[in-house]
C-alpha atoms as a PDB file:
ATOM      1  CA  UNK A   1    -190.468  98.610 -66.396  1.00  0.00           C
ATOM      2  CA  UNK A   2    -192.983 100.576 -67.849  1.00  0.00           C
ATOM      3  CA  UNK A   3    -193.976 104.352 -67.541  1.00  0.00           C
ATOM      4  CA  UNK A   4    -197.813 104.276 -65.840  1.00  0.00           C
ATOM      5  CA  UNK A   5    -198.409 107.720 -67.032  1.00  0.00           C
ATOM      6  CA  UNK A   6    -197.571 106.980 -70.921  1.00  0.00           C
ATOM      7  CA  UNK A   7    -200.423 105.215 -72.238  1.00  0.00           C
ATOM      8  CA  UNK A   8    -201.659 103.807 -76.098  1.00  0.00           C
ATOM      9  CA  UNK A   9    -204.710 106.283 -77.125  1.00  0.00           C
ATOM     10  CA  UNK A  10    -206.643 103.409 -79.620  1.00  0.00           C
ATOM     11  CA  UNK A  11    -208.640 106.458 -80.391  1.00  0.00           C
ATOM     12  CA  UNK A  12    -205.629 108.634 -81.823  1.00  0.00           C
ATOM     13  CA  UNK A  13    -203.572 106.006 -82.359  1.00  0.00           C
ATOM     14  CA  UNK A  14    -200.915 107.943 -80.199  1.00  0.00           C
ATOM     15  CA  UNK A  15    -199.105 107.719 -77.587  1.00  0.00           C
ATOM     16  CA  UNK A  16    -200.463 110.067 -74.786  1.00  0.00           C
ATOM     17  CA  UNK A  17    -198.255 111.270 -71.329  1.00  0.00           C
ATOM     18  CA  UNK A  18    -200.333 111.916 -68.327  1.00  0.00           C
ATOM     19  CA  UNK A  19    -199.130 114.556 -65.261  1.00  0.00           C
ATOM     20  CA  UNK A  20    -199.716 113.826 -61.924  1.00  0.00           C
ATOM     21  CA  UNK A  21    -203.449 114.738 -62.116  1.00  0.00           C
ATOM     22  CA  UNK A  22    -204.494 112.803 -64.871  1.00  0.00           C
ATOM     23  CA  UNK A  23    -204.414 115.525 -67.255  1.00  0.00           C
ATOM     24  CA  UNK A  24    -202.540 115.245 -70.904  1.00  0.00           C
ATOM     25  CA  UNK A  25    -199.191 116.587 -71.267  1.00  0.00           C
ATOM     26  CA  UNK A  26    -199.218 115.475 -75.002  1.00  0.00           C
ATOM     27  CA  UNK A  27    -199.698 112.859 -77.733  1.00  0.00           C
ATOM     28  CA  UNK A  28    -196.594 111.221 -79.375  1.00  0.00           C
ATOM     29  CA  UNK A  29    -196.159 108.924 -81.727  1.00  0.00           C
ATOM     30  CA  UNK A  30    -193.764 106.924 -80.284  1.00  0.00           C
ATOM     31  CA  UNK A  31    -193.060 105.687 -76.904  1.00  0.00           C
ATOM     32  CA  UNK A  32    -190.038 106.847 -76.256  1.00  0.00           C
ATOM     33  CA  UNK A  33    -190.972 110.470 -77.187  1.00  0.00           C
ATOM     34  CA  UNK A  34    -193.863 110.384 -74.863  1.00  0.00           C
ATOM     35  CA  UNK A  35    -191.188 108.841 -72.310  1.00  0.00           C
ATOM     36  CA  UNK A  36    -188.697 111.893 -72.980  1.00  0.00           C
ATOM     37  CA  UNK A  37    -191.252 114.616 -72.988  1.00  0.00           C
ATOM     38  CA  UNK A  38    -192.514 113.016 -69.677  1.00  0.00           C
ATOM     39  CA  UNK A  39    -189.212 113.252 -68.460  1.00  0.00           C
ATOM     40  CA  UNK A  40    -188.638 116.578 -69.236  1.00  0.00           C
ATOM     41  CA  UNK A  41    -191.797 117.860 -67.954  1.00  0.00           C
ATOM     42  CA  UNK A  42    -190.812 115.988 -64.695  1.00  0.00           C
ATOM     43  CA  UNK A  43    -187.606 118.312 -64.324  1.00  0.00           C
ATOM     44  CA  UNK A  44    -189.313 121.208 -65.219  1.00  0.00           C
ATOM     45  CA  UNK A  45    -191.482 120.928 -62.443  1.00  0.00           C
ATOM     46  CA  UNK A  46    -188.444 119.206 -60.276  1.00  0.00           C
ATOM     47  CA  UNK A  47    -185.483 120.771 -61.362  1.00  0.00           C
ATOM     48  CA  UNK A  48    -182.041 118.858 -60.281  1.00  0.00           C
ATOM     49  CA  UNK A  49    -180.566 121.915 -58.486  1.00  0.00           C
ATOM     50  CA  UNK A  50    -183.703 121.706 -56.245  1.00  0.00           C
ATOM     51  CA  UNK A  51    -184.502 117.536 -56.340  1.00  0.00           C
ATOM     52  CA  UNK A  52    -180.551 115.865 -56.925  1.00  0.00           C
ATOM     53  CA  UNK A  53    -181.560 112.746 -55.266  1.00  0.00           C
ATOM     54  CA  UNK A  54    -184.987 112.793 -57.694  1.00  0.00           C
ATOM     55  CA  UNK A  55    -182.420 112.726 -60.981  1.00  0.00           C
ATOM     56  CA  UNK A  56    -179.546 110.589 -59.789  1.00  0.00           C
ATOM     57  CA  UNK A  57    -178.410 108.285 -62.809  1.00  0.00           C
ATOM     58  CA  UNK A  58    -180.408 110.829 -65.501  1.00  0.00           C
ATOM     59  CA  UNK A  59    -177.976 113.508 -67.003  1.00  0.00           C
ATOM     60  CA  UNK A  60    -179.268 113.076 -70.430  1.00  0.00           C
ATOM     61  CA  UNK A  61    -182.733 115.152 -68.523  1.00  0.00           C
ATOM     62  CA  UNK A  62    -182.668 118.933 -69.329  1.00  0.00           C
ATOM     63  CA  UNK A  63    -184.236 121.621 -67.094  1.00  0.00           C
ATOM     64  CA  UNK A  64    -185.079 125.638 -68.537  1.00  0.00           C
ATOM     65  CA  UNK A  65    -181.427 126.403 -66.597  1.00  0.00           C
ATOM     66  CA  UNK A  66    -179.735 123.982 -69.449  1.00  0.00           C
ATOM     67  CA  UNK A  67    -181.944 125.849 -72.297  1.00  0.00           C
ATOM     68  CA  UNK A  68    -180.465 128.389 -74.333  1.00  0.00           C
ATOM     69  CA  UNK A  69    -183.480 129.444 -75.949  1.00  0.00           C
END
């Protein structure tokens, strides 16, 4: 199934992620960039200590606790 907030910018010719109120999170040439950066933005504002049942089945999804930067 496919992301509704990752959409094809003709324009840019880019791949652009949408948040929750319509506004860009980024343009990405591919899809599944815009599809991990989406994810990661989704456990940065839901982190898995806070939201387990939101990232059952996803351990490949980092959150700033994981980061070592």
């Amino acid at each position: 199934m496919s992301n509704p907030n990752i959409e094809w910018d003709s324009g840019k010719e880019m791949f652009i992620a949408w948040d929750e109120a319509c506004m860009p999170i980024g343009y990405y040439d591919t899809r599944e960039e815009a599809e991990r950066e989406f994810e990661e933005y989704c456990a940065h504002l839901f982190p898995p200590s806070e939201y387990p049942e939101m990232h059952k089945g996803k351990s490949d999804v980092r959150n700033d606790s994981d980061r070592s930067d």
